[in-house]
Each structure stands twice: as C-alpha cells, then as structure tokens.
Protein backbone atom coordinates (compact mmCIF):
# COMPACT_ATOMS: atom_id res chain seq x y z
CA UNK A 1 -1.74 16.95 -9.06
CA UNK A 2 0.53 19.42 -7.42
CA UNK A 3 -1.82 20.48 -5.47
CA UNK A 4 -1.54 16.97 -3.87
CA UNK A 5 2.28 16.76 -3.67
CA UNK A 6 2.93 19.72 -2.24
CA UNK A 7 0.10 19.07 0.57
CA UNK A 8 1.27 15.58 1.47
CA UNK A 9 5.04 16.52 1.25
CA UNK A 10 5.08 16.25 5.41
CA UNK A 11 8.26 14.93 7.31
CA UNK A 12 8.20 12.05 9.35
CA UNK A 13 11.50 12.07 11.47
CA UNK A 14 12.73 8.78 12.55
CA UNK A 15 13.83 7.42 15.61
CA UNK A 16 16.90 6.32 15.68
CA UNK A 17 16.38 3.05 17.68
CA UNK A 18 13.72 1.50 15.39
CA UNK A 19 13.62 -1.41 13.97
CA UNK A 20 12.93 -2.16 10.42
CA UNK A 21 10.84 -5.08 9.65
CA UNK A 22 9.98 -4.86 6.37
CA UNK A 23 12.64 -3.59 3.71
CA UNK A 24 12.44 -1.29 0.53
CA UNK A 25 13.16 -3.82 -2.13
CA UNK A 26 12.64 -6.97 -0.49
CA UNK A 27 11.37 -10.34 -1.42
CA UNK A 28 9.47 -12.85 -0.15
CA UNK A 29 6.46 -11.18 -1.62
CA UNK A 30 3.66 -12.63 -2.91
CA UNK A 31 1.27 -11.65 -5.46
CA UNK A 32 -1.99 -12.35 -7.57
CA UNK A 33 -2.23 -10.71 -11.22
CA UNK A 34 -5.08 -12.45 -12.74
CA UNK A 35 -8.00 -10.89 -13.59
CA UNK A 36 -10.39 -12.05 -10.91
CA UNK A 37 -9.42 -13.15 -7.52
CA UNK A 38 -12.39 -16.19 -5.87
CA UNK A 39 -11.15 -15.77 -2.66
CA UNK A 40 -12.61 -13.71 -0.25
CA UNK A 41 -10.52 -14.30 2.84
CA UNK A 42 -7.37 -13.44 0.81
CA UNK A 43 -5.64 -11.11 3.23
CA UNK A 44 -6.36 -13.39 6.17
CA UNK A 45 -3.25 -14.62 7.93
CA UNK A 46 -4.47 -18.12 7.50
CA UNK A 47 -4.91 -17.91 3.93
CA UNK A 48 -3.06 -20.38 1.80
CA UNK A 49 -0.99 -18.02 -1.05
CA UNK A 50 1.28 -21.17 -2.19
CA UNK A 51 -0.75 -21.37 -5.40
CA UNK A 52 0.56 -17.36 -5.57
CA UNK A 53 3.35 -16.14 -7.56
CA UNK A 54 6.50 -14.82 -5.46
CA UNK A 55 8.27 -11.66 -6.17
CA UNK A 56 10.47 -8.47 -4.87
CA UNK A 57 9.34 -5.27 -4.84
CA UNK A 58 8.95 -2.52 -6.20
CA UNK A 59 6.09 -5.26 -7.85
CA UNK A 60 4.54 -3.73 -11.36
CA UNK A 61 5.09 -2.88 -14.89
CA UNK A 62 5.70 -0.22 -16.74
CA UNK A 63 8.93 1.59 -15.25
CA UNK A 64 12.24 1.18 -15.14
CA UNK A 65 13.01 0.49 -11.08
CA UNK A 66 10.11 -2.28 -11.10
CA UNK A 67 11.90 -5.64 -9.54
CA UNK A 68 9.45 -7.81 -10.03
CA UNK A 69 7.17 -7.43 -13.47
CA UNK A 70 3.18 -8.40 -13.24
CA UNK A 71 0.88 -9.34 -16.07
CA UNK A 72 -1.49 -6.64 -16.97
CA UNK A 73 -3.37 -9.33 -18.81
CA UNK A 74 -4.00 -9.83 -22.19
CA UNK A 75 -5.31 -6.77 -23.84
CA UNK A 76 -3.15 -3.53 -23.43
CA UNK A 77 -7.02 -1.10 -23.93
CA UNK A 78 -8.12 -2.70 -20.51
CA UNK A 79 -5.56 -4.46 -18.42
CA UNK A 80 -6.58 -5.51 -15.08
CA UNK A 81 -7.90 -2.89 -12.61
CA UNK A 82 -6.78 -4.74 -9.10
CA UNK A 83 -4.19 -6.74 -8.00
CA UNK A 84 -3.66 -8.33 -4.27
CA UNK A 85 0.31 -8.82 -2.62
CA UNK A 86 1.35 -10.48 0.51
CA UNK A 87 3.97 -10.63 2.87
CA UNK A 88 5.09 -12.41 5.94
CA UNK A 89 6.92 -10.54 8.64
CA UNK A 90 7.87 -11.92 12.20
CA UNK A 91 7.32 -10.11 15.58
CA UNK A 92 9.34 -11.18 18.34
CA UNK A 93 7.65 -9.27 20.76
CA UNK A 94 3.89 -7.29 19.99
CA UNK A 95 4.81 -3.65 18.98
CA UNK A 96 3.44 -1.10 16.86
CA UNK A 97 4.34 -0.26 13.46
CA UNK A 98 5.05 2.26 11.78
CA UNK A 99 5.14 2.43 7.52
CA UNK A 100 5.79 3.87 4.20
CA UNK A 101 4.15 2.77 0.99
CA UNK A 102 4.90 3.74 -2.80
CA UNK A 103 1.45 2.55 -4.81
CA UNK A 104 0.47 3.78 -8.05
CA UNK A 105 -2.53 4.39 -8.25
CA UNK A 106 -4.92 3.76 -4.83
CA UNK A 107 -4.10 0.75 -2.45
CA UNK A 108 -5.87 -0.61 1.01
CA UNK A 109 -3.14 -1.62 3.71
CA UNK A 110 -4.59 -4.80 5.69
CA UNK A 111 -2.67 -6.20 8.80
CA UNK A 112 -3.95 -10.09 9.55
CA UNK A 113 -7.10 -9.08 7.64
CA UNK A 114 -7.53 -6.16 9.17
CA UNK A 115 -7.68 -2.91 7.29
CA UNK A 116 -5.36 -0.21 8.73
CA UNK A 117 -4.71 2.04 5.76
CA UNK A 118 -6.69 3.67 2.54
CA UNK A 119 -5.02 6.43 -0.25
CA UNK A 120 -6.78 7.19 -2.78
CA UNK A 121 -9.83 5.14 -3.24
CA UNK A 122 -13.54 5.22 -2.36
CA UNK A 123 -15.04 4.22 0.95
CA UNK A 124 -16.68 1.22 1.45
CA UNK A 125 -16.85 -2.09 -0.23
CA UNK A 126 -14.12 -2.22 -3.07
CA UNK A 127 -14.80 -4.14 -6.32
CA UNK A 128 -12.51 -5.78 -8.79
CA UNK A 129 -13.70 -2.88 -11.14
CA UNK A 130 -13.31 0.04 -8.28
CA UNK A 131 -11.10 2.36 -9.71
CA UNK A 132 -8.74 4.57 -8.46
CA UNK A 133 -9.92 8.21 -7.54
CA UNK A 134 -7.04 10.46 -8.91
CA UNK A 135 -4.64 9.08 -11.43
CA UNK A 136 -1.14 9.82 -10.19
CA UNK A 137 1.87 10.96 -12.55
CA UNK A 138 5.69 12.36 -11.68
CA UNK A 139 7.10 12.49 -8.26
CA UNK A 140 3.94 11.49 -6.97
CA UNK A 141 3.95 8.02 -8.10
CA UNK A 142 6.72 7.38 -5.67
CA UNK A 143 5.74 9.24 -2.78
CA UNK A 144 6.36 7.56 0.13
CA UNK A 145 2.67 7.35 2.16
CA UNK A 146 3.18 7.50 5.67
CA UNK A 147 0.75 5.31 8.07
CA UNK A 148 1.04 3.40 11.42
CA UNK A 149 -0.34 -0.28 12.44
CA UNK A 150 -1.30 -0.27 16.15
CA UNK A 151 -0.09 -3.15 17.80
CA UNK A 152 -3.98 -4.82 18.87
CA UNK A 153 -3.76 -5.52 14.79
CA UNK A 154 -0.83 -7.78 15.31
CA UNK A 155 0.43 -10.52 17.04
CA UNK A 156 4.07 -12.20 18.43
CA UNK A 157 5.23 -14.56 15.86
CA UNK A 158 4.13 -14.65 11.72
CA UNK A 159 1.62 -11.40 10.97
CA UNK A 160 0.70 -11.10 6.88
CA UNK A 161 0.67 -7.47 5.87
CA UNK A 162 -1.54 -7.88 2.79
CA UNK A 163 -1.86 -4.60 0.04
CA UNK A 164 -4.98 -4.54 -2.57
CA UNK A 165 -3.78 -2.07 -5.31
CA UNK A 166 -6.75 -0.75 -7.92
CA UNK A 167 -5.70 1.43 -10.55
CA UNK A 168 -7.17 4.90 -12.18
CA UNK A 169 -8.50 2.54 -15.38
CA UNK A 170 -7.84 0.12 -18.12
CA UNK A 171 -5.17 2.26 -19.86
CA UNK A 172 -2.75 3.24 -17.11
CA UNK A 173 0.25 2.74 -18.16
CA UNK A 174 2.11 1.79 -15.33
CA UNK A 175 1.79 0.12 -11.96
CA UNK A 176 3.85 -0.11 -8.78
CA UNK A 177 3.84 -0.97 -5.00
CA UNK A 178 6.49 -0.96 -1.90
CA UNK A 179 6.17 -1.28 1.42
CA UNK A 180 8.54 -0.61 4.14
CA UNK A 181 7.71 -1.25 8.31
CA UNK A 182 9.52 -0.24 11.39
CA UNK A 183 8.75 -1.70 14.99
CA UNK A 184 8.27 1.53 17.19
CA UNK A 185 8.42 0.03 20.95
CA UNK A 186 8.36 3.90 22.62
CA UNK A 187 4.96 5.29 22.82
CA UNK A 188 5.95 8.53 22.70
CA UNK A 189 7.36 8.35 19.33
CA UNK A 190 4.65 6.01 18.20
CA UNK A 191 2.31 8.83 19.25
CA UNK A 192 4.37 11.02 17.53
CA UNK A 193 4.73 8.83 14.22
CA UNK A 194 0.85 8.32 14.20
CA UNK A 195 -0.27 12.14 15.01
CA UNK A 196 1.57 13.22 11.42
CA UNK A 197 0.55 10.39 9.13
CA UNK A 198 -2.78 11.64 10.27
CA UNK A 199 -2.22 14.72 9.82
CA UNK A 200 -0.70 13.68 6.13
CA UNK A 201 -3.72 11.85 5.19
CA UNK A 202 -6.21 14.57 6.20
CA UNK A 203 -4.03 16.96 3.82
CA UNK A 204 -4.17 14.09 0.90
CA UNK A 205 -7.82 13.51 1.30
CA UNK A 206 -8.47 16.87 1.19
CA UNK A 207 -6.29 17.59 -2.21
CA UNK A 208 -7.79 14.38 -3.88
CA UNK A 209 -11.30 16.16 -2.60
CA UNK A 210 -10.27 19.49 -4.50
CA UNK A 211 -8.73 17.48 -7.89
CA UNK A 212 -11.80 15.56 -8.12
CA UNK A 213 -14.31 18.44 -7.98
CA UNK A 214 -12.27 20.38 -9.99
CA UNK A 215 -12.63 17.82 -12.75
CA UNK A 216 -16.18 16.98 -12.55
C-alpha cells in the first residue's frame, strides 16, 4: 500500500483561471444503495434518478467526514459490493474538464454514459459482485485521483457525471466518494492537465500490478 501512495503522489498545478464546476462537498447528488440495481442505462443522461435518494458528498459510511451516510444493507458479514451516484452539472459553453476523485475502494467515472475514468478495478464488463482489486487503508483512502473529461464527452447545457463505486468485499468497513470538476478552456493547460493524470494512472496501475502479485 505504500508502494501505491508514494507512486501516485504526483502534482497537478492549477491554473489559475479555471473554473470549478463541481465542488468538494456539494449536494445535489444522487445515489442508489440497494443491493441490486435493474437498470442498465443508469448513467445515461436521460435516465430518470427521481425514484433515487439525494445526498452531499463525501457519500458513505463508516468515517467521520462522510456527509451523507448510505445503507450497507442488512447484514454487516456482506454488505453490498457496488453502489451507483449521480450528478448534474451545467456547461455554458463545451469545454474540457478536468477532475479529482476520493473513492474507497475502486470506482468507474462515466460522463453522459460514457466511461472516461477507471482506478482500481478489473477491465471489462463490471458485475454487481466485481470487487475491488486492492483494498485501500490510511492516506490513501482520500487521495485525490486526478483524471480529465475531453470535451466530445460533453455537451452545452445539463451533462450527468455518473460514478459506479465497487468495494474490496463484504467486510470493508468503510466507504466513500467525492468528486470535484474544473472547466479548462486553454488547450495548453488541458494538455498539460491530461499528460500527468496519465502519467499518474500509469504509476497507480503499475503499483496495484506489483501489490496484487505480491499477494497471490
């Protein structure tokens, strides 16, 4: 697990001018924590979430800064392994973005159904059951996961930036996720935003790589 921190601990500087679209600690989320989710077009922008509950994040259980407290379900040996959030934001103009994420354990990032970001979980087709590939403890559980949404992903007006979180298994005893966006209108320091959450997430993947060999 250090092995991760200290590999992903890369600095993003900000620009100055940017605009910030989607807060730290901000409501107008929206969230589903029961144990099975029947609807596959859930992160579309069209989706109907009215029947979801609302909520401001940091969304979880199980530590003290959580705003907004989920149900882990019913029995406390094998609470439910994935949860789905969403949130509105408005674009006057089409930019790119450019974001930080806390998630404990793995999440998928999806922009108007679109998936633009993956930490720590398998490729492919996720399941409710898919787990989470390293569990995460200490600082690293709010480590602030760079990543950028390129502006073909979004559109002028409402967008839905919708998170799937899984967790490392049945026992964890704690959850969170927060989200925060900036509008980066220069290219340059879009370009520049983008080239080191890449190079971030090469440096993760490649630590969760070494922590899951070396427990195997």
């Amino acid at each position: 697990m250090r092995t991760y921190l200290l590999l992903a601990l890369v600095l993003l500087t900000r620009n100055a001018g940017a605009e910030e679209v989607l807060k730290w600690n901000q409501g107008g989320w929206k969230y589903w924590d029961a144990a099975k989710l029947e609807a596959p077009d859930w992160k579309a922008a069209n989706f109907d979430d009215q029947a979801w509950k609302d909520g401001t994040s940091p969304l979880g259980y199980g530590d003290d800064d959580i705003k907004t407290k989920i149900s882990f379900g019913d029995n406390d040996a094998a609470k439910i392994l994935t949860y789905h959030f969403r949130h509105a934001i408005e674009l006057d103009d089409v930019v790119h973005l450019a974001g930080e994420m806390i998630v404990d354990d793995g999440a998928v990032v999806f922009a108007n159904g679109k998936e633009v970001y993956r930490i720590n979980l398998p490729q492919g087709e996720l399941k409710p059951t898919t787990t989470a590939r390293i569990a995460k403890s200490g600082d690293l559980e709010r480590y602030k996961h760079k990543f950028v949404i390129e502006k073909d992903k979004l559109t002028k007006g409402k967008n839905i930036i919708a998170i799937e979180v899984h967790q490392i298994g049945g026992t964890s005893s704690d959850l969170a996720v927060d989200l925060q966006l900036e509008a980066v209108v220069d290219d340059a320091e879009f370009k520049k935003r983008k080239d080191a959450a890449g190079q971030e997430a090469e440096m993760i993947e490649n630590a969760i790589n070494t922590a899951e060999a070396a427990s195997q």
